[in-house]
PDB file of N, CA and C in Angstrom:
ATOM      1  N   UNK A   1     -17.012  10.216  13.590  1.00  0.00           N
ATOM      2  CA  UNK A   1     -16.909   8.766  13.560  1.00  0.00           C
ATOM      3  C   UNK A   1     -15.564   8.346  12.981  1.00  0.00           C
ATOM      4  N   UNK A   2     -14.528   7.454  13.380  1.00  0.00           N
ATOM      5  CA  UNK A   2     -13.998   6.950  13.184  1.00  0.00           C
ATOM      6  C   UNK A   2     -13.709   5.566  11.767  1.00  0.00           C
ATOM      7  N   UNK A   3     -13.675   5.801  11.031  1.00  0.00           N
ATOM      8  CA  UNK A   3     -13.159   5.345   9.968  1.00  0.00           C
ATOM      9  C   UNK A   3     -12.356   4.493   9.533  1.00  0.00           C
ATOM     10  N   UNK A   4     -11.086   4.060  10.125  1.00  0.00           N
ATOM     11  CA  UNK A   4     -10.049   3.662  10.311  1.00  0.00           C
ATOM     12  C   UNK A   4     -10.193   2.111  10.196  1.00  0.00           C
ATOM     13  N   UNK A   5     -11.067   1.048  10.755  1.00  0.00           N
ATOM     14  CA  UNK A   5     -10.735  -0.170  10.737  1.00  0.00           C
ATOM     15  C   UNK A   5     -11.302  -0.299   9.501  1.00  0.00           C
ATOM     16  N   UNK A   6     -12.635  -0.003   8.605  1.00  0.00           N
ATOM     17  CA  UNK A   6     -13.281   0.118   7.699  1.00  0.00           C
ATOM     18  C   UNK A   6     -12.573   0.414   6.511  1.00  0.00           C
ATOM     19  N   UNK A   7     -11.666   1.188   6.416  1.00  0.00           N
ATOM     20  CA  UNK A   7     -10.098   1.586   5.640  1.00  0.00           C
ATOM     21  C   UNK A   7      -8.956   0.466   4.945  1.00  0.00           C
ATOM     22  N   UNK A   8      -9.117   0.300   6.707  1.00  0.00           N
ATOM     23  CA  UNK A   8      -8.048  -0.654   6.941  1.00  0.00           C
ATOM     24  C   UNK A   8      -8.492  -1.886   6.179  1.00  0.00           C
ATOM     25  N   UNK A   9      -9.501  -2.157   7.002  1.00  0.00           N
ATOM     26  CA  UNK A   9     -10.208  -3.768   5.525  1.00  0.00           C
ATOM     27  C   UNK A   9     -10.553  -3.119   4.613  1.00  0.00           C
ATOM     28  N   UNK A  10     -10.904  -2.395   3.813  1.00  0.00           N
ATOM     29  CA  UNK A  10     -10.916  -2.241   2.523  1.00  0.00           C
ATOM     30  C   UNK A  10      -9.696  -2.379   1.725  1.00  0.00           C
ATOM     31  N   UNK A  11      -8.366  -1.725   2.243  1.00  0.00           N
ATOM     32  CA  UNK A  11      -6.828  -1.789   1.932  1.00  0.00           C
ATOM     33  C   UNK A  11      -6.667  -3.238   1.628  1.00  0.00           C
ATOM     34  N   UNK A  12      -6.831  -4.111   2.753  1.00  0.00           N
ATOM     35  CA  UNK A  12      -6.528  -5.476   3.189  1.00  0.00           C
ATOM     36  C   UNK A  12      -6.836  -6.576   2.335  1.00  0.00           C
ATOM     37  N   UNK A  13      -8.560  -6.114   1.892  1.00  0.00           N
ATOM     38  CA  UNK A  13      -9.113  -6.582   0.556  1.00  0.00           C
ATOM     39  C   UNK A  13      -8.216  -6.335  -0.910  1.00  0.00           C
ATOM     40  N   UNK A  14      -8.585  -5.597  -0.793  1.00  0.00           N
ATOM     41  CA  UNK A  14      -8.092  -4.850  -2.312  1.00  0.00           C
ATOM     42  C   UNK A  14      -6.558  -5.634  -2.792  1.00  0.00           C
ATOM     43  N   UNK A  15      -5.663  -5.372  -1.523  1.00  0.00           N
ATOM     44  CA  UNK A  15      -4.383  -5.427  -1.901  1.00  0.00           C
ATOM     45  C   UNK A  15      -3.890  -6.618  -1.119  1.00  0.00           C
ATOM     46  N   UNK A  16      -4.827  -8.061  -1.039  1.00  0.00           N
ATOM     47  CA  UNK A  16      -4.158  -9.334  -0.163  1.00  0.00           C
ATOM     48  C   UNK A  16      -2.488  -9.293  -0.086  1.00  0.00           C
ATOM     49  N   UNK A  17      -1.778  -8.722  -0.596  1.00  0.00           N
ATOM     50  CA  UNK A  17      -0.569  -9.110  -0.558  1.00  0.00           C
ATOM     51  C   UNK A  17       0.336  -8.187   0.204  1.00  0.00           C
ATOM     52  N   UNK A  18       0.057  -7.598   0.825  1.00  0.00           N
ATOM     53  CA  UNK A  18       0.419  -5.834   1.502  1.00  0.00           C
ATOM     54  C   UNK A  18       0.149  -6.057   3.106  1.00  0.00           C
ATOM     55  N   UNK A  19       1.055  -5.104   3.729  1.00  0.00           N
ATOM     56  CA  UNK A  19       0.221  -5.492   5.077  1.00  0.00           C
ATOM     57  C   UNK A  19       0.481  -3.610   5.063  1.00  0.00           C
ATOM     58  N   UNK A  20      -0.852  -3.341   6.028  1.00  0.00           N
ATOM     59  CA  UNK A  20      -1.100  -1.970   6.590  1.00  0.00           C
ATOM     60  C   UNK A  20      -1.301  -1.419   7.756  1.00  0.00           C
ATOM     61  N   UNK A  21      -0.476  -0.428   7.940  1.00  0.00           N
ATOM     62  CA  UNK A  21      -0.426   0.101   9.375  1.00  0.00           C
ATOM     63  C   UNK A  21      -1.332   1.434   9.482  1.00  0.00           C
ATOM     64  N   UNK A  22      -1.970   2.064  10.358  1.00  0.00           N
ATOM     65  CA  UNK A  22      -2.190   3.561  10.568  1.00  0.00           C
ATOM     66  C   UNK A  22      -1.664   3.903  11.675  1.00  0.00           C
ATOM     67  N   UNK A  23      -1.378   5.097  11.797  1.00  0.00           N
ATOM     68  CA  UNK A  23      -0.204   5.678  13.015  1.00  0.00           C
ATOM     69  C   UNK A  23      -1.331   6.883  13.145  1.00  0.00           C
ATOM     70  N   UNK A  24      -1.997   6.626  14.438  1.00  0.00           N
ATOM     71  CA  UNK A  24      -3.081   8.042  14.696  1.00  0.00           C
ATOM     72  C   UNK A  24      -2.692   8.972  15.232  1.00  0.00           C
ATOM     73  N   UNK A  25      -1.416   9.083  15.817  1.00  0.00           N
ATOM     74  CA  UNK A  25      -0.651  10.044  16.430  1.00  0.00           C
ATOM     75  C   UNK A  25       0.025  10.580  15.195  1.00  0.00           C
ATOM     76  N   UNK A  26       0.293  10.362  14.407  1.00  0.00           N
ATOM     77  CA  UNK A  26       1.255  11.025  13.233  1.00  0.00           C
ATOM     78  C   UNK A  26       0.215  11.237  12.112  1.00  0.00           C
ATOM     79  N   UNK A  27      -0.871  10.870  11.901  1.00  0.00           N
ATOM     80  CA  UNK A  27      -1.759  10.355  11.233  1.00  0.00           C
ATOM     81  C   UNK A  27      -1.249   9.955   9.775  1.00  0.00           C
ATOM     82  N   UNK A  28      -0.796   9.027   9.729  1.00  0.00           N
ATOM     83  CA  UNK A  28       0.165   8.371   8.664  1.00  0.00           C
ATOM     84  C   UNK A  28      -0.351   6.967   8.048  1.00  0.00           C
ATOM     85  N   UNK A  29      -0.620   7.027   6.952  1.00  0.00           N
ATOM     86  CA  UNK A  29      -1.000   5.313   6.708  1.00  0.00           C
ATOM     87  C   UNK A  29       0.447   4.935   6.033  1.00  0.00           C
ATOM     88  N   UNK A  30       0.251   3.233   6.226  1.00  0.00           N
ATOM     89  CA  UNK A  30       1.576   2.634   5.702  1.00  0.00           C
ATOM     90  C   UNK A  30       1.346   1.113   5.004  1.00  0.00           C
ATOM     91  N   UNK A  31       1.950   1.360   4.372  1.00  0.00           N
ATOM     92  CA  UNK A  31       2.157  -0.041   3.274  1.00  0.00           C
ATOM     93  C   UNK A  31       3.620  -0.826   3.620  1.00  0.00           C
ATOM     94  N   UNK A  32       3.529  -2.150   3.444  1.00  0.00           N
ATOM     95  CA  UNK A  32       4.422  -2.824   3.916  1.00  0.00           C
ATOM     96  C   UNK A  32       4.282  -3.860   2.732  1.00  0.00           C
ATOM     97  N   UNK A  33       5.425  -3.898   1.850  1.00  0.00           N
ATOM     98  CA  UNK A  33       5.363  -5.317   0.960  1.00  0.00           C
ATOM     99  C   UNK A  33       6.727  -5.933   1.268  1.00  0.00           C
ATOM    100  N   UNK A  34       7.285  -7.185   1.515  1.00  0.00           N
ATOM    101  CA  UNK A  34       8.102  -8.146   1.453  1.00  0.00           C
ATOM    102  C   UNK A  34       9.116  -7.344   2.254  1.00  0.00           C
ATOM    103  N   UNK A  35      10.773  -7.155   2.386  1.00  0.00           N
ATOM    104  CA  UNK A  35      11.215  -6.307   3.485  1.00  0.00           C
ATOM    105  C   UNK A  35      11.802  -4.726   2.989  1.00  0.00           C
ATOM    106  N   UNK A  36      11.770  -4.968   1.546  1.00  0.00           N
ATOM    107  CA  UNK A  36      12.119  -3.591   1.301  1.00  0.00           C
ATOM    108  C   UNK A  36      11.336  -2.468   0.844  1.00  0.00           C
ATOM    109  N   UNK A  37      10.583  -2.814   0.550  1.00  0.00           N
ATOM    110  CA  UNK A  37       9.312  -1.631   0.582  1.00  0.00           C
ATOM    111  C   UNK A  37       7.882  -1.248   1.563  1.00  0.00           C
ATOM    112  N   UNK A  38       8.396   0.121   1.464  1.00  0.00           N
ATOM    113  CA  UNK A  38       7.232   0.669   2.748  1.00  0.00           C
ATOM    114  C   UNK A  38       6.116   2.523   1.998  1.00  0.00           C
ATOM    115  N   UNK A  39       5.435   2.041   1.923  1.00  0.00           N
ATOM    116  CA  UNK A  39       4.691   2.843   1.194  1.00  0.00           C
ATOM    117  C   UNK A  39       4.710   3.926   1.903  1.00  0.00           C
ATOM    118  N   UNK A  40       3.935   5.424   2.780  1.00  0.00           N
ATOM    119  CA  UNK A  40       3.240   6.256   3.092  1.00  0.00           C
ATOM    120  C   UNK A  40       2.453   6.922   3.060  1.00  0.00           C
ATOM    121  N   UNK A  41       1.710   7.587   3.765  1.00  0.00           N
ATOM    122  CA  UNK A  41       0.447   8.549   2.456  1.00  0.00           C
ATOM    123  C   UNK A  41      -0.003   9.065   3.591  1.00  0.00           C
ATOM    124  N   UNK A  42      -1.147  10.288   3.599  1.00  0.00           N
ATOM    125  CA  UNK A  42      -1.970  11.009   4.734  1.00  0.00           C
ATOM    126  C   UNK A  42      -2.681  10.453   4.304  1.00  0.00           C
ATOM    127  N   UNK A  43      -3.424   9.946   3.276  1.00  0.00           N
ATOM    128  CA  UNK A  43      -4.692   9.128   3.484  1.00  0.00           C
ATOM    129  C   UNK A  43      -4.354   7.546   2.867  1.00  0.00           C
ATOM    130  N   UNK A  44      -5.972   6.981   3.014  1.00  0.00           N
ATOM    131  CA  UNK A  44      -5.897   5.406   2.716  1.00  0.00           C
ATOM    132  C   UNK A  44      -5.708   5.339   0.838  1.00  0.00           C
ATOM    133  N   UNK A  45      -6.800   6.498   0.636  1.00  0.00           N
ATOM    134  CA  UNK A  45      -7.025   6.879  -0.425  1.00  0.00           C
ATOM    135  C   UNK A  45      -6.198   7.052  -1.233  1.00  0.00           C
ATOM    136  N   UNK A  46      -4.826   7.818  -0.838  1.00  0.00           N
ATOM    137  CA  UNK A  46      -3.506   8.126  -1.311  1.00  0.00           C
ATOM    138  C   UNK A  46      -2.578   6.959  -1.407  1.00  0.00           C
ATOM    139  N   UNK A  47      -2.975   6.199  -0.348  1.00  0.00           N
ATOM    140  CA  UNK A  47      -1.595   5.127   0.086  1.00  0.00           C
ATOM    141  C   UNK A  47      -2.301   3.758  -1.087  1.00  0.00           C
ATOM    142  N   UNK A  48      -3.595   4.000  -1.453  1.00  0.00           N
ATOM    143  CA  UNK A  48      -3.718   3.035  -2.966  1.00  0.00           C
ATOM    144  C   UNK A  48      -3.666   3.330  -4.130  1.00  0.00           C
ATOM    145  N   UNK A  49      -3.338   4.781  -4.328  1.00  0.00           N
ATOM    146  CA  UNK A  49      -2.753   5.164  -5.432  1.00  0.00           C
ATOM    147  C   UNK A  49      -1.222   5.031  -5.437  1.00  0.00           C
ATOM    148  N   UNK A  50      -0.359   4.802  -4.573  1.00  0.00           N
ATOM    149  CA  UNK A  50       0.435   5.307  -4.202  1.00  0.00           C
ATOM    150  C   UNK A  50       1.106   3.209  -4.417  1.00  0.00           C
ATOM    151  N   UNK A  51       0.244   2.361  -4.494  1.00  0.00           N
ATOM    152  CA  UNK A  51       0.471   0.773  -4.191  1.00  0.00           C
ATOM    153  C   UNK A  51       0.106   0.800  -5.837  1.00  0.00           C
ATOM    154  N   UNK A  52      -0.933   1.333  -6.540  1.00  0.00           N
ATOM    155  CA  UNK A  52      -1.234   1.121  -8.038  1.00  0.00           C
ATOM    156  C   UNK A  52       0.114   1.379  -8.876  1.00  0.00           C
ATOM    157  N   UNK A  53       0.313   2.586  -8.354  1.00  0.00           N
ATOM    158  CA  UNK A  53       1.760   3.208  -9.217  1.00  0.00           C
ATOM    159  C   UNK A  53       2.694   2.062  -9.091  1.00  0.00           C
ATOM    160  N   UNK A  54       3.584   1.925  -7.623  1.00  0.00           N
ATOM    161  CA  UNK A  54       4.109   0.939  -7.371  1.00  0.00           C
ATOM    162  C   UNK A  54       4.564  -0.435  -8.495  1.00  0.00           C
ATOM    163  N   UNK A  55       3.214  -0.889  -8.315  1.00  0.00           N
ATOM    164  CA  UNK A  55       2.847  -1.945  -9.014  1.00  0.00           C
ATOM    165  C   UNK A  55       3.642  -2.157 -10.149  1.00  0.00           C
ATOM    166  N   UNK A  56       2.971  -0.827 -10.954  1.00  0.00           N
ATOM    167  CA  UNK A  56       2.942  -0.839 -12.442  1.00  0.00           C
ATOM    168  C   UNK A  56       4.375  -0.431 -12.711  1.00  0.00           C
ATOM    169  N   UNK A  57       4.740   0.165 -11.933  1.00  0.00           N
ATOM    170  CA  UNK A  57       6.641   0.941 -11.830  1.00  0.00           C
ATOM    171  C   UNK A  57       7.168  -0.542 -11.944  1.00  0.00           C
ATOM    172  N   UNK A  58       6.769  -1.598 -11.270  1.00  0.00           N
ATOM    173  CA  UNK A  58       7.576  -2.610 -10.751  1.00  0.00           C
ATOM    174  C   UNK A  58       7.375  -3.564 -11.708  1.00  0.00           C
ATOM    175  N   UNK A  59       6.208  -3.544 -12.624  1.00  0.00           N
ATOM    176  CA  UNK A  59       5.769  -4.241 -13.557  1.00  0.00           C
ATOM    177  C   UNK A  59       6.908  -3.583 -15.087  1.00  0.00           C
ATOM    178  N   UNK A  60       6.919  -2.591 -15.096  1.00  0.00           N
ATOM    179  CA  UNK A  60       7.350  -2.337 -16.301  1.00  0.00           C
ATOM    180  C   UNK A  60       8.979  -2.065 -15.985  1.00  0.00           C
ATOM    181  N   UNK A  61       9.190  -2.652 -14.666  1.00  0.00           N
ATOM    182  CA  UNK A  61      11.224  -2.664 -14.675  1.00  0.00           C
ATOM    183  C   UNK A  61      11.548  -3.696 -14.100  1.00  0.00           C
ATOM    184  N   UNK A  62      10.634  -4.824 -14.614  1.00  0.00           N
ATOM    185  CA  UNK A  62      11.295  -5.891 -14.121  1.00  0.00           C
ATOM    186  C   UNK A  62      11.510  -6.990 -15.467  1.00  0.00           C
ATOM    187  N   UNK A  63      13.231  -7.529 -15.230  1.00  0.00           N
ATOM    188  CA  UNK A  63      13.589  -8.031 -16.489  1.00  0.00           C
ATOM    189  C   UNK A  63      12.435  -8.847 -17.113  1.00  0.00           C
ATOM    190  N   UNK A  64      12.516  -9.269 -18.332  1.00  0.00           N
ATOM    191  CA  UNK A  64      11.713 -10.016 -19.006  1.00  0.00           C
ATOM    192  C   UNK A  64      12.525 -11.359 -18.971  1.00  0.00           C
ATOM    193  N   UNK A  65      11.954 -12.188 -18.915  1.00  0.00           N
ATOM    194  CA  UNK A  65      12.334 -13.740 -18.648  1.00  0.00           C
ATOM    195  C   UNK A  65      12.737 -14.267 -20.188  1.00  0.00           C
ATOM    196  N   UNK A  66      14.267 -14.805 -19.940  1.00  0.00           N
ATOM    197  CA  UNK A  66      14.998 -15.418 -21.488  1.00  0.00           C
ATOM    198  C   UNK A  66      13.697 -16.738 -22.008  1.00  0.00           C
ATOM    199  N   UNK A  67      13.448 -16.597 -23.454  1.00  0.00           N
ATOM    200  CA  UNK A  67      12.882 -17.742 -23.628  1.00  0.00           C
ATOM    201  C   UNK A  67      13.765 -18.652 -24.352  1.00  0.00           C
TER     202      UNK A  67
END
C-alpha cells in the first residue's frame, strides 16, 4: 500500500509553513521553505527531523533584536 499522500498531509499539517515534494522515481522527499532552503531525506520521517533541527539551528543564529 502506498503511503505517500497520508505522509504528505501529515508533513503539511505539522509544518503549515513548508511546502513538500516526493520524487518516486528517486524516492526522495523534499522540503521547500521561502527561496533558499530545500530540505532532503529518504524518508518523511527523516525530512521532519531534518525541518526540527533546521528550525532550532535558525532559531539560535538569528540576531537578537536591539532593545
Amino acid at each position: 500500500m502506498n503511503d505517500t499522500p497520508s505522509a504528505l498531509r501529515a508533513l503539511r499539517e505539522r509544518f503549515p509553513h513548508w511546502a513538500f515534494l516526493y520524487n518516486p522515481f528517486a524516492y526522495r522527499w523534499y522540503a521547500l521553505h521561502g527561496r533558499t532552503t530545500t530540505l532532503t531525506a529518504d524518508t518523511p520521517q527523516e525530512l521532519a527531523e531534518r525541518i526540527v533541527r533546521h528550525q532550532v539551528r535558525q532559531r539560535l543564529t538569528r540576531p537578537q533584536p536591539r532593545q
